[in-house]
PDB file of N, CA and C in Angstrom:
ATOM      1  N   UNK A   1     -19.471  37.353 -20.448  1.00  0.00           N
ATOM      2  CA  UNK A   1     -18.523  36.404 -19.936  1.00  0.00           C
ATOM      3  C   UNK A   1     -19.249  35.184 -19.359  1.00  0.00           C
ATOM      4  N   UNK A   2     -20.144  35.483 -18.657  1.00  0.00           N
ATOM      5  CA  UNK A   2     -21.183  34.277 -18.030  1.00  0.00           C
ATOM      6  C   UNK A   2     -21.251  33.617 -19.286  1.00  0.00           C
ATOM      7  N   UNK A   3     -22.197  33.758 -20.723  1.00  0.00           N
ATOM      8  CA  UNK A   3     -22.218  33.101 -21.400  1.00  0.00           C
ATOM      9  C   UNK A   3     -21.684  32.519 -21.816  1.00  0.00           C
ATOM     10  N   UNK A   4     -20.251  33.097 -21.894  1.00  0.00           N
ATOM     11  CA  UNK A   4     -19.169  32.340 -22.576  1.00  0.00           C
ATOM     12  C   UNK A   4     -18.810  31.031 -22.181  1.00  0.00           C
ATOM     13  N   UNK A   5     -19.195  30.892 -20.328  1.00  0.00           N
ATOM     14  CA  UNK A   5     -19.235  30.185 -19.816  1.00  0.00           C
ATOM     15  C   UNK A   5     -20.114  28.432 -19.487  1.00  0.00           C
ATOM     16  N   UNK A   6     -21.184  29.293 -20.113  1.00  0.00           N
ATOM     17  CA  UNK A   6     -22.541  28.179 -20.232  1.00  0.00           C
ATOM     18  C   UNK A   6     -21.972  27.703 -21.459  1.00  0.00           C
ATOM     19  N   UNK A   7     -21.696  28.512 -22.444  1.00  0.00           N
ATOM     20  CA  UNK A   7     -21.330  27.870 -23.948  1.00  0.00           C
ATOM     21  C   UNK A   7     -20.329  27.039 -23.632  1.00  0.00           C
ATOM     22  N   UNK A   8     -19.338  26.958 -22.972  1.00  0.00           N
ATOM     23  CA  UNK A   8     -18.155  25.963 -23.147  1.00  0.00           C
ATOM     24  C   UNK A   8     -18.510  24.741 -21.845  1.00  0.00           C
ATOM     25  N   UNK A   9     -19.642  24.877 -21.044  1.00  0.00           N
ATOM     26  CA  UNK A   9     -20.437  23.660 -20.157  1.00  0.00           C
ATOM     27  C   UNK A   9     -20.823  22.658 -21.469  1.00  0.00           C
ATOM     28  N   UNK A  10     -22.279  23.608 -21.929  1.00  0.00           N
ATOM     29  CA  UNK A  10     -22.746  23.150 -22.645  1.00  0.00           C
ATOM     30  C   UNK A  10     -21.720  22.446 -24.035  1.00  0.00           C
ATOM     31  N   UNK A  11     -20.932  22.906 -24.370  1.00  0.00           N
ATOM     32  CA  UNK A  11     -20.188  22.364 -25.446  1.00  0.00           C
ATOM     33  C   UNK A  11     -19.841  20.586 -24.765  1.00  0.00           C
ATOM     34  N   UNK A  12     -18.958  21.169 -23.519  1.00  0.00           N
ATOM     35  CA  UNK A  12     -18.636  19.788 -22.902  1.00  0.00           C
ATOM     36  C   UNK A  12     -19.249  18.489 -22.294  1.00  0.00           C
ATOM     37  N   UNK A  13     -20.639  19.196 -21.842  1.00  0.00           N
ATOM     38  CA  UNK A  13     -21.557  17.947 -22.200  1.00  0.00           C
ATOM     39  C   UNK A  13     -22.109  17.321 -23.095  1.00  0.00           C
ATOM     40  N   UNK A  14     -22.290  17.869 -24.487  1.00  0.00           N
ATOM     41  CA  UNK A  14     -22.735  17.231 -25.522  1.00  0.00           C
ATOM     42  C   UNK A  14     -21.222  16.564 -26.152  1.00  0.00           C
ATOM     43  N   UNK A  15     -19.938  17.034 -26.084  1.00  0.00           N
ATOM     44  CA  UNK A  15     -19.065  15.735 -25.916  1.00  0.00           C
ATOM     45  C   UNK A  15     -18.747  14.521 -25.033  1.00  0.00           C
ATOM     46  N   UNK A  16     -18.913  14.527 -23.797  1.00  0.00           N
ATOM     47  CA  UNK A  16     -19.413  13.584 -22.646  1.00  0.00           C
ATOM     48  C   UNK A  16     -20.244  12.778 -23.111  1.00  0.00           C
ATOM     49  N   UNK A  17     -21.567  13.278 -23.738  1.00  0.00           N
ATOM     50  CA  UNK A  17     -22.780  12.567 -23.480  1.00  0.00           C
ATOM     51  C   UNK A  17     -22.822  11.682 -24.986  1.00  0.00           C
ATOM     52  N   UNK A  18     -22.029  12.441 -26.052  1.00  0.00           N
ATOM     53  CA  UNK A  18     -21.546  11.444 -27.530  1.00  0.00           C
ATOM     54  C   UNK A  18     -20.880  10.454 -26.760  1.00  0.00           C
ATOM     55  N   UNK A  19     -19.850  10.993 -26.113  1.00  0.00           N
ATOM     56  CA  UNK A  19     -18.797   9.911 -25.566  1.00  0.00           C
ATOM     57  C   UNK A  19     -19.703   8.813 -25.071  1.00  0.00           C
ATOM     58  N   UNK A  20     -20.247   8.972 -24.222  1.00  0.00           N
ATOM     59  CA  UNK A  20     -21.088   7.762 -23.368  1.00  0.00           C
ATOM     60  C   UNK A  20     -22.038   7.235 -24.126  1.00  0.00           C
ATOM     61  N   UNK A  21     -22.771   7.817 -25.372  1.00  0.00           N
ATOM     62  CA  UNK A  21     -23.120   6.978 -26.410  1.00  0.00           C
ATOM     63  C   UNK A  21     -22.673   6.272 -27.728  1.00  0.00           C
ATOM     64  N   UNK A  22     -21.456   6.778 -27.758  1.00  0.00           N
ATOM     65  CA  UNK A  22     -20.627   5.898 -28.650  1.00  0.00           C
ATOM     66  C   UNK A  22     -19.720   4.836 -27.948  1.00  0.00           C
ATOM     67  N   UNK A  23     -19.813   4.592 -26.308  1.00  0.00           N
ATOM     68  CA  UNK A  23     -19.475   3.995 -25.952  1.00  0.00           C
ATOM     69  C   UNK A  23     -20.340   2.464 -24.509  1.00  0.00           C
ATOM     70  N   UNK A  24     -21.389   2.794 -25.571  1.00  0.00           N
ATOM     71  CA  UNK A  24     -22.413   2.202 -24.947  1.00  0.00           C
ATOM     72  C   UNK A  24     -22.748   0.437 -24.946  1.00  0.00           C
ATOM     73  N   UNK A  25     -21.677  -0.117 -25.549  1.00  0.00           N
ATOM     74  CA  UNK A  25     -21.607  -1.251 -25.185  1.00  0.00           C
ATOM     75  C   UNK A  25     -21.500  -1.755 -23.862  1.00  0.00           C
ATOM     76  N   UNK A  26     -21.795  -3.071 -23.715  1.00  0.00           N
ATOM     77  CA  UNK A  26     -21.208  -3.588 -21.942  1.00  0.00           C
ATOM     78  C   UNK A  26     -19.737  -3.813 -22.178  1.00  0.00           C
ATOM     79  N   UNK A  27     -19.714  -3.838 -20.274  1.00  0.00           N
ATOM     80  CA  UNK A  27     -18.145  -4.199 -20.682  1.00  0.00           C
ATOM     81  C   UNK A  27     -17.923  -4.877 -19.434  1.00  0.00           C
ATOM     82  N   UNK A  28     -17.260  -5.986 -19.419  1.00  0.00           N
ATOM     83  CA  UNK A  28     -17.213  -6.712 -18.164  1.00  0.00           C
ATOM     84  C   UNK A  28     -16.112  -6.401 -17.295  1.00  0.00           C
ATOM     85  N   UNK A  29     -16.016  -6.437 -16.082  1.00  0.00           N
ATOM     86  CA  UNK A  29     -14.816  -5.960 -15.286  1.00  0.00           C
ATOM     87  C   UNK A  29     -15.029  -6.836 -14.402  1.00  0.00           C
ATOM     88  N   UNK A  30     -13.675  -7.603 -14.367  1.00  0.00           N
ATOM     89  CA  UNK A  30     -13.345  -8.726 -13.572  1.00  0.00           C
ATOM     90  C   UNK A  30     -12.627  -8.179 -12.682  1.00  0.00           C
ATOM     91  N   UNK A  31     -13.348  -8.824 -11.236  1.00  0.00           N
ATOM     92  CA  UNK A  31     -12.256  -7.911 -10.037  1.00  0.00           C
ATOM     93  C   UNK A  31     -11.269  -9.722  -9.201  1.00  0.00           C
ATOM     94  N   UNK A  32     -11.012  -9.453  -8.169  1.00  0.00           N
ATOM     95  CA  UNK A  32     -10.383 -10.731  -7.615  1.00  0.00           C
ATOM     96  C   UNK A  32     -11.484 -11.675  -6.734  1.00  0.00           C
ATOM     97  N   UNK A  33     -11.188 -13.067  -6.557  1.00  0.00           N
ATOM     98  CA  UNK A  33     -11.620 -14.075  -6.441  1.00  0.00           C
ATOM     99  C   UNK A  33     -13.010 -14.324  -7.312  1.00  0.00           C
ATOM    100  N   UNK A  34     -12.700 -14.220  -8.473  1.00  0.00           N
ATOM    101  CA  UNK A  34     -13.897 -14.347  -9.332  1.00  0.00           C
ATOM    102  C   UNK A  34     -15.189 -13.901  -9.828  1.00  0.00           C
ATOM    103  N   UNK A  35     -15.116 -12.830  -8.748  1.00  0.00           N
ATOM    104  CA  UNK A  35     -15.945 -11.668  -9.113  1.00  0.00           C
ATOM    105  C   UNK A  35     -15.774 -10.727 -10.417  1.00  0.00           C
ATOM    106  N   UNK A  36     -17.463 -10.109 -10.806  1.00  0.00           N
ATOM    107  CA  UNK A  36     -17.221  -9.734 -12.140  1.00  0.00           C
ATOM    108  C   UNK A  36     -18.597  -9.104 -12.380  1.00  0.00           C
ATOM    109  N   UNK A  37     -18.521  -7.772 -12.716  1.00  0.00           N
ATOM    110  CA  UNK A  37     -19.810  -6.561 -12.816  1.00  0.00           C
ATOM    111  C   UNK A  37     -19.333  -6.229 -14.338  1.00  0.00           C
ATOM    112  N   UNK A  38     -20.873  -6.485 -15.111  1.00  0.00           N
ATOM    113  CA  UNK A  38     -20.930  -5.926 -16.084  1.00  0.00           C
ATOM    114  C   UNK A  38     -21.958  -4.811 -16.603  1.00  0.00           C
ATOM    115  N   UNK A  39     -21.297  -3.819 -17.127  1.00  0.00           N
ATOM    116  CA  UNK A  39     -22.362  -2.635 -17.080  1.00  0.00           C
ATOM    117  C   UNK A  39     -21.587  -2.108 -18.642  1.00  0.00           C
ATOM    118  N   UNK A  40     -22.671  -0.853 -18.442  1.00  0.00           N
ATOM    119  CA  UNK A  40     -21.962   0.374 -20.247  1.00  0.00           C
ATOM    120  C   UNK A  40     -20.381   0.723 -19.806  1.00  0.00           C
ATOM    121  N   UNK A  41     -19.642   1.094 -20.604  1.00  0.00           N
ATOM    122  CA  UNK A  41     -18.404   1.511 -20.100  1.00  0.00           C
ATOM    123  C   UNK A  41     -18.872   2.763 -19.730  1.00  0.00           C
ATOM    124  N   UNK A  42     -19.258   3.931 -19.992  1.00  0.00           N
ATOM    125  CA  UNK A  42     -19.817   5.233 -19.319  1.00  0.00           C
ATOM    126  C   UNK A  42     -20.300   5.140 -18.411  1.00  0.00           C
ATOM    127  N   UNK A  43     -20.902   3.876 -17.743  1.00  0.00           N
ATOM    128  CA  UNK A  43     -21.103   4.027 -16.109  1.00  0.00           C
ATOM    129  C   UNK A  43     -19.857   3.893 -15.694  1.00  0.00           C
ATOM    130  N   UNK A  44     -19.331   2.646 -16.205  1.00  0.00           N
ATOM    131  CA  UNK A  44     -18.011   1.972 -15.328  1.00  0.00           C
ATOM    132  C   UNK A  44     -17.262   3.648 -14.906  1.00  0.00           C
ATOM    133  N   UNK A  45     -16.684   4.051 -15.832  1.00  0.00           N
ATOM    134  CA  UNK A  45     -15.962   5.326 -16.451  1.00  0.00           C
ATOM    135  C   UNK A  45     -16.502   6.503 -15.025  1.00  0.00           C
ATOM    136  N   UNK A  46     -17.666   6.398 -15.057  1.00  0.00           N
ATOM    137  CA  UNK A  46     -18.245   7.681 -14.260  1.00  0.00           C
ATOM    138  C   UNK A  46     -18.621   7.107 -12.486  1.00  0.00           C
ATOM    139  N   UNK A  47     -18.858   5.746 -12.883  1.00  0.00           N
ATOM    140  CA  UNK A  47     -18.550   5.211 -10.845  1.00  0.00           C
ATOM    141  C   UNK A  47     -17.350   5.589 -10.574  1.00  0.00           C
ATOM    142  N   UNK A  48     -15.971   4.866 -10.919  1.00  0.00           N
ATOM    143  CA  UNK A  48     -14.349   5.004 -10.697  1.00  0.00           C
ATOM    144  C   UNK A  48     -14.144   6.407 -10.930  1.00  0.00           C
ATOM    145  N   UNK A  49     -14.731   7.410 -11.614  1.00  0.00           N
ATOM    146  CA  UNK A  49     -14.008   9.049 -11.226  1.00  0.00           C
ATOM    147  C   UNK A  49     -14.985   9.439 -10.056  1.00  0.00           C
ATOM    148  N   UNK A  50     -16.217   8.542  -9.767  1.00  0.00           N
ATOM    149  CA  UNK A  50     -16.926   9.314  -8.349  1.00  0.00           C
ATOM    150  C   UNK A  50     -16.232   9.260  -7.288  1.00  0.00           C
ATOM    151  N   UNK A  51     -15.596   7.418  -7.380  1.00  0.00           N
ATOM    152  CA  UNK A  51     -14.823   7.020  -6.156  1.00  0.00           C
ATOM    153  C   UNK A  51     -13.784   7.842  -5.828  1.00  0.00           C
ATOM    154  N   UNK A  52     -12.579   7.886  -7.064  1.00  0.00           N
ATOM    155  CA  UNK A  52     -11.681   8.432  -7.248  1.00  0.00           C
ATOM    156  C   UNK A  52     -11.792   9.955  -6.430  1.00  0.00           C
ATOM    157  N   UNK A  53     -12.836  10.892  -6.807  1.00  0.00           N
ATOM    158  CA  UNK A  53     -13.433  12.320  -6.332  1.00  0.00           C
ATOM    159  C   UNK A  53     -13.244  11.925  -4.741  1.00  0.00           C
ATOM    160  N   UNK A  54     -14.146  11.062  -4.289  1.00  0.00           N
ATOM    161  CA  UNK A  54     -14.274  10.632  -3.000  1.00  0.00           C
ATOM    162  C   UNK A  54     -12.938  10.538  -1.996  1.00  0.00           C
ATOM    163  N   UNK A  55     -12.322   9.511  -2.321  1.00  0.00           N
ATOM    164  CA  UNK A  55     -11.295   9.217  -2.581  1.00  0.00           C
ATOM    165  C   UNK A  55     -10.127  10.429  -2.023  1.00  0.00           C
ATOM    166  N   UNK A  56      -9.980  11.604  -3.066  1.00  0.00           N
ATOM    167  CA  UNK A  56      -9.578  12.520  -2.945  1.00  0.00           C
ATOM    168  C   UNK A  56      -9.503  13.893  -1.806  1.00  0.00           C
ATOM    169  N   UNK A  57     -10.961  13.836  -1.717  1.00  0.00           N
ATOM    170  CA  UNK A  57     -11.920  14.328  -0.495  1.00  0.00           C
ATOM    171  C   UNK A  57     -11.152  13.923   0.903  1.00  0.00           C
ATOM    172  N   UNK A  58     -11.526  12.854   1.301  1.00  0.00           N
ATOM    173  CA  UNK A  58     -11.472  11.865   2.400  1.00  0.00           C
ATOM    174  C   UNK A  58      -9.703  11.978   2.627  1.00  0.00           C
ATOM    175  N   UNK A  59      -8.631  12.333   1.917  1.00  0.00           N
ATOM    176  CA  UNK A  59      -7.359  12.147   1.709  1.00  0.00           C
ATOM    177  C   UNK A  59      -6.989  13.666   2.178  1.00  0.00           C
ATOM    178  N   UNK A  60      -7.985  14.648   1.763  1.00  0.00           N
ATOM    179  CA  UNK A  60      -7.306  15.465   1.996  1.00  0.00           C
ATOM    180  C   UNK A  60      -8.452  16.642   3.590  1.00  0.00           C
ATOM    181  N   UNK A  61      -8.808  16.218   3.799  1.00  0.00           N
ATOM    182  CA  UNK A  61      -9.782  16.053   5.018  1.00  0.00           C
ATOM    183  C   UNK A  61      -9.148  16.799   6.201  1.00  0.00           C
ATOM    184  N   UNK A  62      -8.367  16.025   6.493  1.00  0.00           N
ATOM    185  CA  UNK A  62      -7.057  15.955   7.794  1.00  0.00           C
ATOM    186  C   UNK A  62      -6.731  17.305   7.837  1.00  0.00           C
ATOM    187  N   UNK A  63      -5.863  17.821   6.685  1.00  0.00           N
ATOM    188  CA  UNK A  63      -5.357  18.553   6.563  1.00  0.00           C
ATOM    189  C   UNK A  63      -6.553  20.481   6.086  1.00  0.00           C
ATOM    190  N   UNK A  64      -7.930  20.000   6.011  1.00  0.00           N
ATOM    191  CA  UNK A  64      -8.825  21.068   6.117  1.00  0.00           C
ATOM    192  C   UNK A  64      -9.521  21.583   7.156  1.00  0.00           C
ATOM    193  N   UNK A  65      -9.227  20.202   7.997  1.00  0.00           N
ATOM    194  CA  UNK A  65      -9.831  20.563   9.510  1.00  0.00           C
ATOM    195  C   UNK A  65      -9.185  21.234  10.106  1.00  0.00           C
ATOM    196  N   UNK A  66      -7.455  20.567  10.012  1.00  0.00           N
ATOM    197  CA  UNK A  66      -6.413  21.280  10.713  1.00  0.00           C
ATOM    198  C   UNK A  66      -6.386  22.778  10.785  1.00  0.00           C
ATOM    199  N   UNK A  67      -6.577  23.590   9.262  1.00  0.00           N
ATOM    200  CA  UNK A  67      -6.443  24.392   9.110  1.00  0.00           C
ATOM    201  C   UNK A  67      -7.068  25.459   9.417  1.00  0.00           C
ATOM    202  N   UNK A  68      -8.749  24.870   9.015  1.00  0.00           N
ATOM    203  CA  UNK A  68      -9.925  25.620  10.063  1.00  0.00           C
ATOM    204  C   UNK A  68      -9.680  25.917  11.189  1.00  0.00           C
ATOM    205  N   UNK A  69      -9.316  25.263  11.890  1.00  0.00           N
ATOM    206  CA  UNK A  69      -8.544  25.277  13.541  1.00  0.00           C
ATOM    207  C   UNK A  69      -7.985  26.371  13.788  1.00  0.00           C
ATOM    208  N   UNK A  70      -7.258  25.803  12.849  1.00  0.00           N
ATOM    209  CA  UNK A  70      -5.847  27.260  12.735  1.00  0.00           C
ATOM    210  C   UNK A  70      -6.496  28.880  12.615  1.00  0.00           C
ATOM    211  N   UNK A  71      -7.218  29.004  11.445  1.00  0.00           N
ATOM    212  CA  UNK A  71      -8.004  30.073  11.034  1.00  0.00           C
ATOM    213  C   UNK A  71      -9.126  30.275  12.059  1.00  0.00           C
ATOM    214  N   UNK A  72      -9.752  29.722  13.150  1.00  0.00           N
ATOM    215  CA  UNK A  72     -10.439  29.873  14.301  1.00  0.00           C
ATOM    216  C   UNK A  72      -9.485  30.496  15.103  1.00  0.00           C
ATOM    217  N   UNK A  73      -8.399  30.034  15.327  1.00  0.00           N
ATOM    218  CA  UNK A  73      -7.564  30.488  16.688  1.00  0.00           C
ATOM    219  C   UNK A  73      -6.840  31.552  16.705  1.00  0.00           C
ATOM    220  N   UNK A  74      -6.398  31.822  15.295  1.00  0.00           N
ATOM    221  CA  UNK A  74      -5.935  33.252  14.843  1.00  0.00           C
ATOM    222  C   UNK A  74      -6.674  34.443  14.602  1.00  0.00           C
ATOM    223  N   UNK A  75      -7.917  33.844  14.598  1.00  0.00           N
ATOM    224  CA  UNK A  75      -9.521  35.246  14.711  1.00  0.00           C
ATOM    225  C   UNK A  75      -9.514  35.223  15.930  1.00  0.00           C
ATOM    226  N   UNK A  76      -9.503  34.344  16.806  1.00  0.00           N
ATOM    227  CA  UNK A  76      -9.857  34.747  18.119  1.00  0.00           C
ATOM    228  C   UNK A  76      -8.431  35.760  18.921  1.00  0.00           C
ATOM    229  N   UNK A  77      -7.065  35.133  18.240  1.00  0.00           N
ATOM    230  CA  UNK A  77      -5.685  36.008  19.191  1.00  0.00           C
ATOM    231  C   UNK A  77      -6.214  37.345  18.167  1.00  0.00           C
ATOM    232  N   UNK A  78      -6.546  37.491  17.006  1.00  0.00           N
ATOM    233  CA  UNK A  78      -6.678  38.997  16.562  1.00  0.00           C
ATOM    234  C   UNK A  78      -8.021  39.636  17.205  1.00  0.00           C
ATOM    235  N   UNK A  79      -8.927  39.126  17.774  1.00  0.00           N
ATOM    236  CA  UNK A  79     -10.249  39.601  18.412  1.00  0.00           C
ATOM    237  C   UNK A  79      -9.293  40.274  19.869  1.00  0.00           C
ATOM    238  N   UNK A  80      -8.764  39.255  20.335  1.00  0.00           N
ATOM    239  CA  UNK A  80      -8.250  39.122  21.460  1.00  0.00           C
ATOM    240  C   UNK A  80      -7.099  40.861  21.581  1.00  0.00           C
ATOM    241  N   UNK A  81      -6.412  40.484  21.020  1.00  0.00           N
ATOM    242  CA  UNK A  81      -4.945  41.860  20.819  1.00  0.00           C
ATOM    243  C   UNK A  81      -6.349  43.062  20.090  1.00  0.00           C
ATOM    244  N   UNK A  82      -7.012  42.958  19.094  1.00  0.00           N
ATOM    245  CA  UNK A  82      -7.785  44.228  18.824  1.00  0.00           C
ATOM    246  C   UNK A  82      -8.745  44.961  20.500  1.00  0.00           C
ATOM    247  N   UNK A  83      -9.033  44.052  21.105  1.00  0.00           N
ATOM    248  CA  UNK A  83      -9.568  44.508  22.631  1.00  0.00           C
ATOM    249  C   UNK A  83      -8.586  44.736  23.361  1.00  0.00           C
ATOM    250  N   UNK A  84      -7.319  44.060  23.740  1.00  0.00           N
ATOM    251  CA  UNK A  84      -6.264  44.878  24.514  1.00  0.00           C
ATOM    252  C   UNK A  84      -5.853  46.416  24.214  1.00  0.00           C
ATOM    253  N   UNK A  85      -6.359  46.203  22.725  1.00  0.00           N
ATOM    254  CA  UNK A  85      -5.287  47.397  22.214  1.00  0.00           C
ATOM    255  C   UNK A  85      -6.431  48.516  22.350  1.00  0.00           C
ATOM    256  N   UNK A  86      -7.680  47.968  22.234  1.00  0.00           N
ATOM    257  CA  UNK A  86      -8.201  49.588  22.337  1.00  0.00           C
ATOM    258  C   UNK A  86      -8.501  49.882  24.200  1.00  0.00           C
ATOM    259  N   UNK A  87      -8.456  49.224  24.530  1.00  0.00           N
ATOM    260  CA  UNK A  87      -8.513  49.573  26.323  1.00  0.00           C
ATOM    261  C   UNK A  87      -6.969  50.274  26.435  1.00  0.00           C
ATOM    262  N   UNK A  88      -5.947  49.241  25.751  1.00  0.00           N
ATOM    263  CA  UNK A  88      -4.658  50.486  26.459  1.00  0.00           C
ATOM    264  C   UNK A  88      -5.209  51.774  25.968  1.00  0.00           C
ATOM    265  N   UNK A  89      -5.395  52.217  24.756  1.00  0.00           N
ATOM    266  CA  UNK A  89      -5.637  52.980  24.158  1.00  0.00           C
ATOM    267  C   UNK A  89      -6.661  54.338  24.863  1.00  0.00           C
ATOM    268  N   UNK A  90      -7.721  53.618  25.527  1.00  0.00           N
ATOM    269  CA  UNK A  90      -8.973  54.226  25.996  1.00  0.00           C
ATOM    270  C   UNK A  90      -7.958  54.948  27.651  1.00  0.00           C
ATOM    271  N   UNK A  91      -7.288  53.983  28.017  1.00  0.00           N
ATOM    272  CA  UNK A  91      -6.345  54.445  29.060  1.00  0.00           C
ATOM    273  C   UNK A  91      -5.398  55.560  29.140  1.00  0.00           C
ATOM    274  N   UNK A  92      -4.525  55.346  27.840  1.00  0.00           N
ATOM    275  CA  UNK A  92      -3.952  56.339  27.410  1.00  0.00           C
ATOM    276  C   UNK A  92      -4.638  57.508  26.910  1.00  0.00           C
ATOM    277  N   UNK A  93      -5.502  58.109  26.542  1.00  0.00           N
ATOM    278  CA  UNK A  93      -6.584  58.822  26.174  1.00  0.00           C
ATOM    279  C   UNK A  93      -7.093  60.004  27.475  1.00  0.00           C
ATOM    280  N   UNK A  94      -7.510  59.114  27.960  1.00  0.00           N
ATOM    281  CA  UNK A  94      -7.834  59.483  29.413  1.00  0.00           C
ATOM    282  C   UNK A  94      -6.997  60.466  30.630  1.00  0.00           C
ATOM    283  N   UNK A  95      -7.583  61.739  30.173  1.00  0.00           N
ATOM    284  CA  UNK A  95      -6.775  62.759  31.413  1.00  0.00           C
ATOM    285  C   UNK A  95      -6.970  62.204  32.740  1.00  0.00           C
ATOM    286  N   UNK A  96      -6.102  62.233  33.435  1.00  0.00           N
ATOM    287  CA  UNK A  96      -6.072  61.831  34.808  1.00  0.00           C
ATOM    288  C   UNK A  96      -7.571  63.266  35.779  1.00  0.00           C
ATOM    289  N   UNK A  97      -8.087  62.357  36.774  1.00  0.00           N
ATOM    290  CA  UNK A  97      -9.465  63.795  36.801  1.00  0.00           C
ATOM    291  C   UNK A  97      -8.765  64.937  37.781  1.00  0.00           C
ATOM    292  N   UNK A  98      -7.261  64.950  38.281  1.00  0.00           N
ATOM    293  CA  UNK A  98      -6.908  65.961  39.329  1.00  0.00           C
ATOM    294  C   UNK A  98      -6.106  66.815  38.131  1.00  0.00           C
ATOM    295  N   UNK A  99      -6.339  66.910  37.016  1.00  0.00           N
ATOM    296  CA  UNK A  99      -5.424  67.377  35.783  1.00  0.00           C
ATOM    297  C   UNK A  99      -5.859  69.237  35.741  1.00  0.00           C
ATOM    298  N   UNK A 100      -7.355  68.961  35.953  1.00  0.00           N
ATOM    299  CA  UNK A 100      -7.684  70.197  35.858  1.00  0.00           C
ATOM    300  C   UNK A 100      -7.303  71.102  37.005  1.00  0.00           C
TER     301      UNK A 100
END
């Protein structure tokens, strides 16, 4: 199964890497107030999905910290109730010592 796995990497980079050489012309990209970067389209192509990645990351951030939080504070109330519960427990257990 691993292999199967490297085989279909490997498949997809040697289509990527045709791609980016059959597409190896420049290509100019005009942005606003007259600015203008020209590079291969396979860079252009592979900066804008880094940003994009980035982008994505940074967007969803907020909402991973939050959650960590969450998953911290709910280990600590289950740390917390697992030690109440074995002291009642150790209490209840416990013959009183005038029993005998």
């Amino acid at each position: 199964m691993r292999y199967l796995f490297w085989l279909i990497k490997f498949i997809g980079f040697i289509l990527l890497f045709g791609f980016a050489m059959h597409n190896a012309n420049t290509v100019r990209l005009n942005f606003y107030l007259g600015h203008s970067w020209e590079a291969p389209l396979a860079l252009i192509l592979l900066v804008f999905l880094v940003l994009g990645a980035a982008i994505g990351l940074l967007a969803n951030l907020g909402q991973v910290v939050r959650l960590r939080r969450e998953v911290l504070m709910l280990r600590k109330e289950k740390r917390q109730s697992a030690s109440e519960k074995t002291s009642k427990e150790a209490e209840i257990l416990t013959p009183p010592l005038d029993a005998i």
